[in-house]
PDB file of N, CA and C in Angstrom:
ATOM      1  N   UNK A   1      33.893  22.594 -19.696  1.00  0.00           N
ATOM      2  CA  UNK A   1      34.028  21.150 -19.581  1.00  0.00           C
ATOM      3  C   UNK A   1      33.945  20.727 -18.107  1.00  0.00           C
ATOM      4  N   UNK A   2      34.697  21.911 -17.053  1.00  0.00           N
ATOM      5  CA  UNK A   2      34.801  20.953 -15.664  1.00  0.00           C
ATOM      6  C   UNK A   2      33.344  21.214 -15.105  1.00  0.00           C
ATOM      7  N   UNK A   3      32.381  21.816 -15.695  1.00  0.00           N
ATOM      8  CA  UNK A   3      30.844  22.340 -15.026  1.00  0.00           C
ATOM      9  C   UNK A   3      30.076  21.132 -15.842  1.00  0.00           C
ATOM     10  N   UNK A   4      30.707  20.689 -17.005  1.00  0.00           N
ATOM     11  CA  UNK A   4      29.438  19.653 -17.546  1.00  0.00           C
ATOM     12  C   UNK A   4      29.881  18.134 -16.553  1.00  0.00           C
ATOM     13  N   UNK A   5      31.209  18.136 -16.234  1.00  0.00           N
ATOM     14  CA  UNK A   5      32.292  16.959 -15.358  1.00  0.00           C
ATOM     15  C   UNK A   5      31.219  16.571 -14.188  1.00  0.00           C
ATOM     16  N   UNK A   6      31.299  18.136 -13.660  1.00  0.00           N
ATOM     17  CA  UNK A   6      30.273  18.617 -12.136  1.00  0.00           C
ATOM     18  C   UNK A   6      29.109  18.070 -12.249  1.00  0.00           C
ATOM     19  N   UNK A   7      28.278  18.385 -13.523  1.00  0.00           N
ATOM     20  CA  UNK A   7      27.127  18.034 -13.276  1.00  0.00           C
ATOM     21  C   UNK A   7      26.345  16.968 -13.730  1.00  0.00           C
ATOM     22  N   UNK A   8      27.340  16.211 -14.678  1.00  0.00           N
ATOM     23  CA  UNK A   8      27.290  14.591 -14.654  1.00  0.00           C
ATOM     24  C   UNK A   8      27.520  13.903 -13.446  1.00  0.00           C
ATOM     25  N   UNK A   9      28.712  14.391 -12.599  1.00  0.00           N
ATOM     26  CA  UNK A   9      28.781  13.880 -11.359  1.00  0.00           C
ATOM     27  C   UNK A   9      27.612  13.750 -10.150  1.00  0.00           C
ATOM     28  N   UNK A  10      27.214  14.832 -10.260  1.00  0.00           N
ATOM     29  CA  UNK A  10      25.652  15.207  -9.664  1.00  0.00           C
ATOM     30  C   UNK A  10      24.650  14.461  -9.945  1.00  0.00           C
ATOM     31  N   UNK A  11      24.286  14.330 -11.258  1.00  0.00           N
ATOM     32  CA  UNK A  11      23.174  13.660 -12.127  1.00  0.00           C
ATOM     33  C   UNK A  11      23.600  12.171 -11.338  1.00  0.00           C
ATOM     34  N   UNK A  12      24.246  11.742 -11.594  1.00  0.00           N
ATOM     35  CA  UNK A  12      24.740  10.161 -11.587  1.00  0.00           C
ATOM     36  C   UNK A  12      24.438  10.114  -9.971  1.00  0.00           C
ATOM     37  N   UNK A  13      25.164  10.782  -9.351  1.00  0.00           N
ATOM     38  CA  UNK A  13      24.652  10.471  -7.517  1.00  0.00           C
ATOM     39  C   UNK A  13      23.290  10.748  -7.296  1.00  0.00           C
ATOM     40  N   UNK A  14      22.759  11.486  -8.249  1.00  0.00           N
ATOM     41  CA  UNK A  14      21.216  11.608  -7.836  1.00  0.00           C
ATOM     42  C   UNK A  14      20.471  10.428  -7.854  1.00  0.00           C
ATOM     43  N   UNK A  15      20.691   9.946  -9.583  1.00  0.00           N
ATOM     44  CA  UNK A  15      20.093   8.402  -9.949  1.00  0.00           C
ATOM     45  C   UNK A  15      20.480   7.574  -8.767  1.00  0.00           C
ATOM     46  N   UNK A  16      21.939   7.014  -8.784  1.00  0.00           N
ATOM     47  CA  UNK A  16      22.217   6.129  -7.745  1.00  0.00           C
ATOM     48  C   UNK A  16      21.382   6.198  -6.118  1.00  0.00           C
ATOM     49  N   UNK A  17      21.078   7.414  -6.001  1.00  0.00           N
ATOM     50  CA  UNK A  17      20.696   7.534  -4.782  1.00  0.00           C
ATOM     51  C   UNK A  17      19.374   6.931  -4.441  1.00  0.00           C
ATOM     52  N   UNK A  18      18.886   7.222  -5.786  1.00  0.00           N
ATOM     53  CA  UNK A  18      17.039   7.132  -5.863  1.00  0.00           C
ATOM     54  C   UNK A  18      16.636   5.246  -6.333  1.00  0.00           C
ATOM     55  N   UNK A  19      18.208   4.780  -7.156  1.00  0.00           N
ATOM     56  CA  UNK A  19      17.663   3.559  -7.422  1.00  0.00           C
ATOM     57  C   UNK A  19      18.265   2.585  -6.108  1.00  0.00           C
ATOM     58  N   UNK A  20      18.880   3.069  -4.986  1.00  0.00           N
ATOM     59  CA  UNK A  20      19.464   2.643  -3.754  1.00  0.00           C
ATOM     60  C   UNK A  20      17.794   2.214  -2.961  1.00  0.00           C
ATOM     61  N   UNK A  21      16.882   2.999  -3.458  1.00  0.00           N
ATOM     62  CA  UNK A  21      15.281   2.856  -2.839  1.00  0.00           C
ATOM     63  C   UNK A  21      14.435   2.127  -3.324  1.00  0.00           C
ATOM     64  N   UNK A  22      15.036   1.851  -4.666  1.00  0.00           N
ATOM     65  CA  UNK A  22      14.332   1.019  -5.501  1.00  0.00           C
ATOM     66  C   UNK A  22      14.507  -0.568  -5.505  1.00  0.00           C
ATOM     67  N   UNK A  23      13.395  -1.560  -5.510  1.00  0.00           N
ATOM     68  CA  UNK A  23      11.978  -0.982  -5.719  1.00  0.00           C
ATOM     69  C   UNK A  23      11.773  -0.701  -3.837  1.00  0.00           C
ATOM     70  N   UNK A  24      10.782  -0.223  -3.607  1.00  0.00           N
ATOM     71  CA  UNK A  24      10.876   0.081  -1.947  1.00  0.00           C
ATOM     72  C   UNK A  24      10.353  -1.015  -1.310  1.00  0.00           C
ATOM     73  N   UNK A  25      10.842  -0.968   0.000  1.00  0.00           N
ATOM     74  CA  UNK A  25      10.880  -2.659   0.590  1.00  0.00           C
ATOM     75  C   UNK A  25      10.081  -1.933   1.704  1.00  0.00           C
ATOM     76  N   UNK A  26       8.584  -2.913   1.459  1.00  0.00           N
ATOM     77  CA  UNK A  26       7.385  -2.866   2.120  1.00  0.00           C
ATOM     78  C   UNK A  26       7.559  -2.996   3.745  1.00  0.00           C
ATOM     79  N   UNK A  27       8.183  -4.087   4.000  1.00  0.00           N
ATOM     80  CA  UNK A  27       8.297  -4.696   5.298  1.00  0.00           C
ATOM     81  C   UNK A  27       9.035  -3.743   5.858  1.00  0.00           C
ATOM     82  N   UNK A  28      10.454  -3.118   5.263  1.00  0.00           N
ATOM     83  CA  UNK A  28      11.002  -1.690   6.071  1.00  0.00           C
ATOM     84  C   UNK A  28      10.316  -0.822   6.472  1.00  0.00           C
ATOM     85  N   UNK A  29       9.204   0.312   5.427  1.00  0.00           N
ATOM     86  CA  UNK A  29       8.526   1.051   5.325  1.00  0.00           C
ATOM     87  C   UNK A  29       7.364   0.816   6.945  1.00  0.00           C
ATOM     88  N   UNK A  30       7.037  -0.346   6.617  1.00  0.00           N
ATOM     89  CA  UNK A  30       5.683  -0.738   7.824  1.00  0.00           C
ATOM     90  C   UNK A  30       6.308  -0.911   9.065  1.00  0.00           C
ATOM     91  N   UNK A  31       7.678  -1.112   9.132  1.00  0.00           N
ATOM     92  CA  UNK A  31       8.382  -1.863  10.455  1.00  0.00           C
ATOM     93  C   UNK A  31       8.971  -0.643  11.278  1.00  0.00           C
ATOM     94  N   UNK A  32       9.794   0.037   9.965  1.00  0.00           N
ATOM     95  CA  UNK A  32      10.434   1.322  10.174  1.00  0.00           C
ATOM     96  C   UNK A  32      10.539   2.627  10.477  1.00  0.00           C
ATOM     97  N   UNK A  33       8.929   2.946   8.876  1.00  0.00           N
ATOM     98  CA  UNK A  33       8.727   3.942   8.524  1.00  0.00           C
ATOM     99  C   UNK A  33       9.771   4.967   7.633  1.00  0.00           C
ATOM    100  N   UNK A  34       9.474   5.799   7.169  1.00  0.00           N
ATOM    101  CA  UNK A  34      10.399   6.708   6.052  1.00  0.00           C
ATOM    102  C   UNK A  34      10.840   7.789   6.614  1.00  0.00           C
ATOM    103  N   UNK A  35      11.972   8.227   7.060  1.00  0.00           N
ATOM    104  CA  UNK A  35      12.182   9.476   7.731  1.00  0.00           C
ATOM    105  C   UNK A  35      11.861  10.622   7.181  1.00  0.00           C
ATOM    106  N   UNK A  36      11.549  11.859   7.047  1.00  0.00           N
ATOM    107  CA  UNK A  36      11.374  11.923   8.339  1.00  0.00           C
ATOM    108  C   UNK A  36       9.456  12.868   8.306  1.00  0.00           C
ATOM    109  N   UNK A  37       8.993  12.331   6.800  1.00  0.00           N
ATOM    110  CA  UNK A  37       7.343  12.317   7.507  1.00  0.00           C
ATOM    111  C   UNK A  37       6.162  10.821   7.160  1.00  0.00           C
ATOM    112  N   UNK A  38       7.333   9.857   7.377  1.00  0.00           N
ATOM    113  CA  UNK A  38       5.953   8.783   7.631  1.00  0.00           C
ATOM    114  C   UNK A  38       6.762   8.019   8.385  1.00  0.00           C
ATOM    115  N   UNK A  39       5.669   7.704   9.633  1.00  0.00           N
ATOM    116  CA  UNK A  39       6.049   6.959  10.340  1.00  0.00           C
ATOM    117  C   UNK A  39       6.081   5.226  10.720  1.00  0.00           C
ATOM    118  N   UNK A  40       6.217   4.954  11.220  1.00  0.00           N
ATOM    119  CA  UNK A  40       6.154   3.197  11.009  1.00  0.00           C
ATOM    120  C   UNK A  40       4.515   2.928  11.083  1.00  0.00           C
ATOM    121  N   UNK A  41       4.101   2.169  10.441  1.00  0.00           N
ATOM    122  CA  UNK A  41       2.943   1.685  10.453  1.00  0.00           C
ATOM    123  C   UNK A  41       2.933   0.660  12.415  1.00  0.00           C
ATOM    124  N   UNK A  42       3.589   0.214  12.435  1.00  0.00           N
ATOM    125  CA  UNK A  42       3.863  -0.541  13.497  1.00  0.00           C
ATOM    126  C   UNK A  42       3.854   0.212  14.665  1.00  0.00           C
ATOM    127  N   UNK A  43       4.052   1.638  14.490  1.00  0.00           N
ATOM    128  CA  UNK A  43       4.250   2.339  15.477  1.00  0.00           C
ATOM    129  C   UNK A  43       3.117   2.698  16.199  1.00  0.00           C
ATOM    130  N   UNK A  44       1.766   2.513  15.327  1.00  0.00           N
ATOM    131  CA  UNK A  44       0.390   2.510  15.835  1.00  0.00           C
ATOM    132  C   UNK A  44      -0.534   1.511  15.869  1.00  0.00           C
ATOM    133  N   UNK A  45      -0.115   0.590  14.977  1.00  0.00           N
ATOM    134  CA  UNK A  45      -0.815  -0.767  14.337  1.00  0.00           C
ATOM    135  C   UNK A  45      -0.120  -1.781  15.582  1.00  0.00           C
ATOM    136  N   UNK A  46       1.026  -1.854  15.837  1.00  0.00           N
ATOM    137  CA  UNK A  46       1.594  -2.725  16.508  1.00  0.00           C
ATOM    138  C   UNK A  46       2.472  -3.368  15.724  1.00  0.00           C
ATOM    139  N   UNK A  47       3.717  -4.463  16.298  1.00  0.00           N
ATOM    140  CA  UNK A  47       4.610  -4.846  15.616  1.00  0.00           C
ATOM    141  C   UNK A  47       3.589  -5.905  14.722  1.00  0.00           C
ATOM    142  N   UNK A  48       2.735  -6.431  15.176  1.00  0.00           N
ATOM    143  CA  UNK A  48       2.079  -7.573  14.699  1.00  0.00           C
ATOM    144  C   UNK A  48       1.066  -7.147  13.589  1.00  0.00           C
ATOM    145  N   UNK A  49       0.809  -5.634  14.084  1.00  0.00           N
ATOM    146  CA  UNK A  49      -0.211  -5.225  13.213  1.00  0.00           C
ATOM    147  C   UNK A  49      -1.349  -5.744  13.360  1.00  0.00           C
ATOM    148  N   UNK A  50      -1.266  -6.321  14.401  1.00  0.00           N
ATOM    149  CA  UNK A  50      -3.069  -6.285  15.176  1.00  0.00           C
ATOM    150  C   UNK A  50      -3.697  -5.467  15.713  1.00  0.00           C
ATOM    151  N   UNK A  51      -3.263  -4.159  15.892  1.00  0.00           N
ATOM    152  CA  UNK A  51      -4.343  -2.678  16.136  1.00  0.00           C
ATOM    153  C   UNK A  51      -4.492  -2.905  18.031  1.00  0.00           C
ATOM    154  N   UNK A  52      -4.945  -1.786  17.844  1.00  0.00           N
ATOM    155  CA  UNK A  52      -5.249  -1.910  19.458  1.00  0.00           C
ATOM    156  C   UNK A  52      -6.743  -1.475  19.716  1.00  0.00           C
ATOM    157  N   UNK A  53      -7.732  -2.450  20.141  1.00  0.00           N
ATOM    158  CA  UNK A  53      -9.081  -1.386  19.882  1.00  0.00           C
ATOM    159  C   UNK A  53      -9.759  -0.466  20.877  1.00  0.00           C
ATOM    160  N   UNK A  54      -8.565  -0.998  22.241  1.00  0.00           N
ATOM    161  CA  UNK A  54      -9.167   0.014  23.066  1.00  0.00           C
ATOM    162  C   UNK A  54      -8.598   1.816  22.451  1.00  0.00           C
ATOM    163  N   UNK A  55      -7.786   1.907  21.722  1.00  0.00           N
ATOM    164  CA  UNK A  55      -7.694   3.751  21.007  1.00  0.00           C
ATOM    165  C   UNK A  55      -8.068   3.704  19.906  1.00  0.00           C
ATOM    166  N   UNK A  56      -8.913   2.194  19.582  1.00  0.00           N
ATOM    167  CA  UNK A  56      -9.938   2.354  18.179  1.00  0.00           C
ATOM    168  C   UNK A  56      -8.489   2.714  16.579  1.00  0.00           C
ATOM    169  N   UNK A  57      -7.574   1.471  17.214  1.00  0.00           N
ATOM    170  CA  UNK A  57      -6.729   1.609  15.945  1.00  0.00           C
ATOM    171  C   UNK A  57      -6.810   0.146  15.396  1.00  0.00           C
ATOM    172  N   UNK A  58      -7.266  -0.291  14.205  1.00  0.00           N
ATOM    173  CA  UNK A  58      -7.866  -1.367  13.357  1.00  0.00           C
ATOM    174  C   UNK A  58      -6.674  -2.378  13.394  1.00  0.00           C
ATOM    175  N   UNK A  59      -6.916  -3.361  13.171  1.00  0.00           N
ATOM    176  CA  UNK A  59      -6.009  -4.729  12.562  1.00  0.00           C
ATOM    177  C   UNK A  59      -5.790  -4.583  11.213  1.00  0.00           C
ATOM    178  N   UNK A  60      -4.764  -4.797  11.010  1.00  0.00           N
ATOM    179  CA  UNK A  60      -4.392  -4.355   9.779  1.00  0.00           C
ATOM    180  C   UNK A  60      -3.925  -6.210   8.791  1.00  0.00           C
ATOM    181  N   UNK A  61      -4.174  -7.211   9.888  1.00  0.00           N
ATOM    182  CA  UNK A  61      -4.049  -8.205   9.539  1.00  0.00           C
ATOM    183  C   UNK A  61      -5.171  -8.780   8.850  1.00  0.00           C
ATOM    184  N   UNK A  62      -4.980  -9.960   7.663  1.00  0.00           N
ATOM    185  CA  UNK A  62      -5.818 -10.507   6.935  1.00  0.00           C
ATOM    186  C   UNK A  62      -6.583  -9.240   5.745  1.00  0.00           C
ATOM    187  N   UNK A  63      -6.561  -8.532   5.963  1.00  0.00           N
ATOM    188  CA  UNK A  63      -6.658  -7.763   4.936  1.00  0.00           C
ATOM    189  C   UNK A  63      -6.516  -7.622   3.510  1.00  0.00           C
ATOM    190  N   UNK A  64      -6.445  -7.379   2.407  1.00  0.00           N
ATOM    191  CA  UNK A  64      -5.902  -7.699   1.247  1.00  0.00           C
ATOM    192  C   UNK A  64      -5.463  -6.039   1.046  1.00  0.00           C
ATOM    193  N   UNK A  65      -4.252  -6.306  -0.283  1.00  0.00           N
ATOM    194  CA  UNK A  65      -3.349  -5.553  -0.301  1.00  0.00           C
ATOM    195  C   UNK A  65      -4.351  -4.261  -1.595  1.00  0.00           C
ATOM    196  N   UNK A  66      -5.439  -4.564  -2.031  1.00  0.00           N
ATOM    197  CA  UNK A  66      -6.698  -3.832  -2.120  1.00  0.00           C
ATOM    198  C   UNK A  66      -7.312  -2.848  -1.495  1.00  0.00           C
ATOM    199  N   UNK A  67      -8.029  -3.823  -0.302  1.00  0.00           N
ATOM    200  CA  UNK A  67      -8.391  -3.070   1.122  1.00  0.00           C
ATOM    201  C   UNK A  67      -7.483  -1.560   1.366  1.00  0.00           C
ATOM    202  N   UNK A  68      -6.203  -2.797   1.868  1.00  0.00           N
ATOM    203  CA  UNK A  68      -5.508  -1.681   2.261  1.00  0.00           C
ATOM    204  C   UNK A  68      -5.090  -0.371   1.097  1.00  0.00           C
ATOM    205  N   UNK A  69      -4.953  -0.540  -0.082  1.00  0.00           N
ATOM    206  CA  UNK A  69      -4.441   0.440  -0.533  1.00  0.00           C
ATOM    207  C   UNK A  69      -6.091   1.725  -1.053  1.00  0.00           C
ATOM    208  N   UNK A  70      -7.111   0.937  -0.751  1.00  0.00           N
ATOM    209  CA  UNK A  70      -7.938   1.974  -0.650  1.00  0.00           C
ATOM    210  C   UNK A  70      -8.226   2.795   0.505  1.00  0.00           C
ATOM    211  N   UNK A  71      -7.863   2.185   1.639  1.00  0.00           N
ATOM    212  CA  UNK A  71      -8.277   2.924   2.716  1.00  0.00           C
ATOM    213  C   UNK A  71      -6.593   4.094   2.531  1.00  0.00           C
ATOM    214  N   UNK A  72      -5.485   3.390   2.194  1.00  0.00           N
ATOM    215  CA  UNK A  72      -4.551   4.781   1.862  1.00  0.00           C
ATOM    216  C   UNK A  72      -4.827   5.513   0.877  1.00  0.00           C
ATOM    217  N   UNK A  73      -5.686   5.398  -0.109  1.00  0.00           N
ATOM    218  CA  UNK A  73      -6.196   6.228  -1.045  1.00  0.00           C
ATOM    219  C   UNK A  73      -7.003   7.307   0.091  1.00  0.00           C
ATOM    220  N   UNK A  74      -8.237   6.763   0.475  1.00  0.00           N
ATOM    221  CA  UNK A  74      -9.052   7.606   0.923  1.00  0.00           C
ATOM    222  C   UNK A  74      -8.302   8.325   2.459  1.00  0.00           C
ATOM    223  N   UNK A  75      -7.246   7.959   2.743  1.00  0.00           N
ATOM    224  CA  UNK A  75      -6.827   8.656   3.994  1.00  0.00           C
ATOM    225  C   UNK A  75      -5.595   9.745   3.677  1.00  0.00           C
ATOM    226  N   UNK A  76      -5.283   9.574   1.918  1.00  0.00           N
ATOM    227  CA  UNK A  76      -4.312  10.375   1.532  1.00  0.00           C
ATOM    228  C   UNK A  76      -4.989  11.512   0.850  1.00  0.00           C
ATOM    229  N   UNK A  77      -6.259  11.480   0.406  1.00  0.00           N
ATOM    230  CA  UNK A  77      -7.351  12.407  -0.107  1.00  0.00           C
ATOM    231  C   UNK A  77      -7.617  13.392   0.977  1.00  0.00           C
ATOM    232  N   UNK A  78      -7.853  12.496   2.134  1.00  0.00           N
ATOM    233  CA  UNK A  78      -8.246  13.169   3.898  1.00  0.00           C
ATOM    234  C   UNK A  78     -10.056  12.789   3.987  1.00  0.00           C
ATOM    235  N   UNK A  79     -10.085  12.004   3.521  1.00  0.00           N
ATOM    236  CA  UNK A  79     -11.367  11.564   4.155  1.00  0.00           C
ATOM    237  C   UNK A  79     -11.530  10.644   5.164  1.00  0.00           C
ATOM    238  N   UNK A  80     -10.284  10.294   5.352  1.00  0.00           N
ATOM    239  CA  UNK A  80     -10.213   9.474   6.830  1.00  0.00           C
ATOM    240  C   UNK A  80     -10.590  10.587   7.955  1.00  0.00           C
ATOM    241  N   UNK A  81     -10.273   9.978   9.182  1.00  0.00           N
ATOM    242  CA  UNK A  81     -10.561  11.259  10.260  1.00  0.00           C
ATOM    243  C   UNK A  81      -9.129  11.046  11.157  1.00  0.00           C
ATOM    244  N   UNK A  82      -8.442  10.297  10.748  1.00  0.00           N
ATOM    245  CA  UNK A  82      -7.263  10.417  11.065  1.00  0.00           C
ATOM    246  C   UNK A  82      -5.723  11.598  10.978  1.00  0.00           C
ATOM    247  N   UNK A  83      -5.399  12.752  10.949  1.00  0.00           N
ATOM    248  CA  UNK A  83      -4.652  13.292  10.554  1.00  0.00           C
ATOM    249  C   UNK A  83      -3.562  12.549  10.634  1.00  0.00           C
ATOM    250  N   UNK A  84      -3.125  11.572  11.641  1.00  0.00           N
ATOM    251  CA  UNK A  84      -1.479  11.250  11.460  1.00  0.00           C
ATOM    252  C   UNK A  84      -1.444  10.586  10.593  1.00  0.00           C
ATOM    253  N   UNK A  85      -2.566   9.281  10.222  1.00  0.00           N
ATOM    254  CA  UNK A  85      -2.914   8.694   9.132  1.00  0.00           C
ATOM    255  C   UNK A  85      -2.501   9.002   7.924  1.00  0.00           C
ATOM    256  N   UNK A  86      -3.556   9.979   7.689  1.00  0.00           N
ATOM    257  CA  UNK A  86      -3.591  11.172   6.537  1.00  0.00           C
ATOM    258  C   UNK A  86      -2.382  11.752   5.741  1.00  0.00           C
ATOM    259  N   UNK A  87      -1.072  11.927   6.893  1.00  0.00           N
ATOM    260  CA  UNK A  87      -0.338  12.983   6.389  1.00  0.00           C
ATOM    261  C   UNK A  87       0.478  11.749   6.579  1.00  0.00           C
ATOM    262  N   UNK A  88       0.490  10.044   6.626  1.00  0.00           N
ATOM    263  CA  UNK A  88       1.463  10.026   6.289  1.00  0.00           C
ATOM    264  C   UNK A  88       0.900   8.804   4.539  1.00  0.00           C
ATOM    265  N   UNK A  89       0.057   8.865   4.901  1.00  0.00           N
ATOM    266  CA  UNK A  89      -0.287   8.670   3.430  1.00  0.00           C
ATOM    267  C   UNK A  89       0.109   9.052   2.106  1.00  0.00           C
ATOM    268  N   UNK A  90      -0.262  10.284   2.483  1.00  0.00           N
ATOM    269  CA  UNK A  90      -0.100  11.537   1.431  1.00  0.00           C
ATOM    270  C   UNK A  90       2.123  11.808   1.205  1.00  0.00           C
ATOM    271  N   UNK A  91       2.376  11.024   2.267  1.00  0.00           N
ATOM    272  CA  UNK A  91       3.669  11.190   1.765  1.00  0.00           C
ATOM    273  C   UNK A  91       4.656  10.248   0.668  1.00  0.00           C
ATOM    274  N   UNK A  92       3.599   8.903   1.327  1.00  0.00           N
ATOM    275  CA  UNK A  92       4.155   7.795   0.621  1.00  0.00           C
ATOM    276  C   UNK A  92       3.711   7.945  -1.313  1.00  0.00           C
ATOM    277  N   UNK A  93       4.386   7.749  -1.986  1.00  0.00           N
ATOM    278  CA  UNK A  93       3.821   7.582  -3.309  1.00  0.00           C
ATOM    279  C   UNK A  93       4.061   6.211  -3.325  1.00  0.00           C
ATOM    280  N   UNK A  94       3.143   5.880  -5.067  1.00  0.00           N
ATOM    281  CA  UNK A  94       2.333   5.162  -5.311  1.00  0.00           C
ATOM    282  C   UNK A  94       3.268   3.681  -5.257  1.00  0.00           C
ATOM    283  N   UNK A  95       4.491   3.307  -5.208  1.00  0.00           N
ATOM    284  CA  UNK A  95       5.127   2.483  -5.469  1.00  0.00           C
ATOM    285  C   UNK A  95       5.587   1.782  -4.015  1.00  0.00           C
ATOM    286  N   UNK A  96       5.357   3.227  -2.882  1.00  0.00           N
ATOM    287  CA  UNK A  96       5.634   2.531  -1.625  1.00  0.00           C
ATOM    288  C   UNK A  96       4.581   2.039  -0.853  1.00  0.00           C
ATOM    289  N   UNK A  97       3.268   2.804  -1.602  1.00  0.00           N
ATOM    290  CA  UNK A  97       1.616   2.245  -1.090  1.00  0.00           C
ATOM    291  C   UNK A  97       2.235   1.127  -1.383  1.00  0.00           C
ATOM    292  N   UNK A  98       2.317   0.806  -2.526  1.00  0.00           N
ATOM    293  CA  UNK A  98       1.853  -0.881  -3.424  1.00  0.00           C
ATOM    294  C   UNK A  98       2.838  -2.157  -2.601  1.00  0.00           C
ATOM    295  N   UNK A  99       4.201  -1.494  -2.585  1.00  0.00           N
ATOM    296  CA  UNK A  99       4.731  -2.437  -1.224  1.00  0.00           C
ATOM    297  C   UNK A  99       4.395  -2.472   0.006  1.00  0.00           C
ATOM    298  N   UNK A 100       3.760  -1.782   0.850  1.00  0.00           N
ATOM    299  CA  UNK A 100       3.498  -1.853   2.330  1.00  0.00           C
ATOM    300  C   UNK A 100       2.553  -2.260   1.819  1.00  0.00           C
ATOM    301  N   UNK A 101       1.625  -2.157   1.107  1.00  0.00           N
ATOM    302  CA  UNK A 101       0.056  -3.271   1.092  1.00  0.00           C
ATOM    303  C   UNK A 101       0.308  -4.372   0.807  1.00  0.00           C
ATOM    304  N   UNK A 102       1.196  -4.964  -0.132  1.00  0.00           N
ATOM    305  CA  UNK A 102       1.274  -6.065  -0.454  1.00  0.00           C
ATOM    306  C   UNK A 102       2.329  -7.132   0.953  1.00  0.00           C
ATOM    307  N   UNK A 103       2.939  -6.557   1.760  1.00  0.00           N
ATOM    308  CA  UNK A 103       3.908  -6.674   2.221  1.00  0.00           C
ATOM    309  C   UNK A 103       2.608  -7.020   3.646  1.00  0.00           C
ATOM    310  N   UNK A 104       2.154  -6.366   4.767  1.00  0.00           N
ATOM    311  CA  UNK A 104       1.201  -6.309   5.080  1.00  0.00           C
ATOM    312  C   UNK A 104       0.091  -7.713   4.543  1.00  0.00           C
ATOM    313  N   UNK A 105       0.105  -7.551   3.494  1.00  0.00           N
ATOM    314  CA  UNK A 105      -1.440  -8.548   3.239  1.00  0.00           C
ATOM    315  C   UNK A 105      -0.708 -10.036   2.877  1.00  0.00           C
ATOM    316  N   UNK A 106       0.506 -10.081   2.638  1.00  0.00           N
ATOM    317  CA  UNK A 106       1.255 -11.336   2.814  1.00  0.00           C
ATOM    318  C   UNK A 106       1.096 -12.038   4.030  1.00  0.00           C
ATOM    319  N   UNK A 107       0.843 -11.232   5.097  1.00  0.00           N
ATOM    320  CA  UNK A 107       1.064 -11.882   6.977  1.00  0.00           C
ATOM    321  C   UNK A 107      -0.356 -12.705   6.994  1.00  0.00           C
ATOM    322  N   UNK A 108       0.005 -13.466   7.530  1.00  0.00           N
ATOM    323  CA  UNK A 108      -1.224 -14.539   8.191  1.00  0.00           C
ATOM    324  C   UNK A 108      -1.561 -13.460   8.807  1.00  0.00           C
ATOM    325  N   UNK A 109      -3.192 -14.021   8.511  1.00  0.00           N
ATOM    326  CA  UNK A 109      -4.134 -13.354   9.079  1.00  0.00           C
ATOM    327  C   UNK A 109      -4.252 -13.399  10.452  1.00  0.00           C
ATOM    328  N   UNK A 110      -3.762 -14.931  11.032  1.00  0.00           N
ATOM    329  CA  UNK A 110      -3.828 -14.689  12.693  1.00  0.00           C
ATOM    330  C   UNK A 110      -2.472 -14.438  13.248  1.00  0.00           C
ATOM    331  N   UNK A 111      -1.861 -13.991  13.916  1.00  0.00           N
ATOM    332  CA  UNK A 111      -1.054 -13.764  14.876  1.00  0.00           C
ATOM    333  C   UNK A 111      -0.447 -15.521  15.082  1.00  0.00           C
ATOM    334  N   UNK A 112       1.202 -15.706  14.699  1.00  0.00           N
ATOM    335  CA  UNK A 112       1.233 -16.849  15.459  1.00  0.00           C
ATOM    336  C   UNK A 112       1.358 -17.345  16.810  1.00  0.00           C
ATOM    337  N   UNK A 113       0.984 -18.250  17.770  1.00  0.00           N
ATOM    338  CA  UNK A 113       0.941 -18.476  18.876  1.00  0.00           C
ATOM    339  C   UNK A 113       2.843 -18.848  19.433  1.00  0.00           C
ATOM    340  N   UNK A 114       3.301 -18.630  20.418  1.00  0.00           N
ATOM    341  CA  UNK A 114       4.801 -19.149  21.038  1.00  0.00           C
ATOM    342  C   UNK A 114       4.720 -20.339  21.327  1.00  0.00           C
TER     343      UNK A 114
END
């Protein structure tokens, strides 16, 4: 009885733990990143997510949440030529793609002015 006690106790902190993530919040993920193998989208994109093109890293603004989740398709496959890209693609599953794209393709397309 105290091993089935144990491992209801277990079971239950597992769920709780996993629905504590649920559903995953896009704007964290892109701002933040997921510890500890994907990193902030922002961290290369920029806070604004206007890219930088002198190291040839894209705008990620105006985009649709489409776009974007094909180019994480094809960069989680590895047909990008990106490895940091790549591997952090391949970490995110399909529910945290669908929020950072949608989350992302919500932003005005231009940058607002101060």
């Amino acid at each position: 009885m105290r091993y089935f006690i144990g491992t209801l106790l277990v079971v239950s902190f597992m769920s709780f733990a996993s629905a504590a993530n649920w559903p995953p919040n896009g704007q964290d993920i892109a701002v933040h990143g997921l510890r500890p193998d994907v990193g902030a989208c922002a961290s290369c994109h920029g806070i604004s997510f206007s890219g930088d093109a002198a190291k040839r890293i894209p705008s990620l603004r105006g985009r649709s949440a489409a776009d974007l989740m094909d180019d994480l398709a094809a960069e989680a496959a590895n047909h990008g030529d990106h490895s940091k890209m790549s591997t952090i693609a391949r970490h995110l599953d399909m529910a945290q793609r669908a929020a950072v794209t949608a989350y992302i393709a919500s932003l005005s397309p231009r940058i607002p002015t101060p």
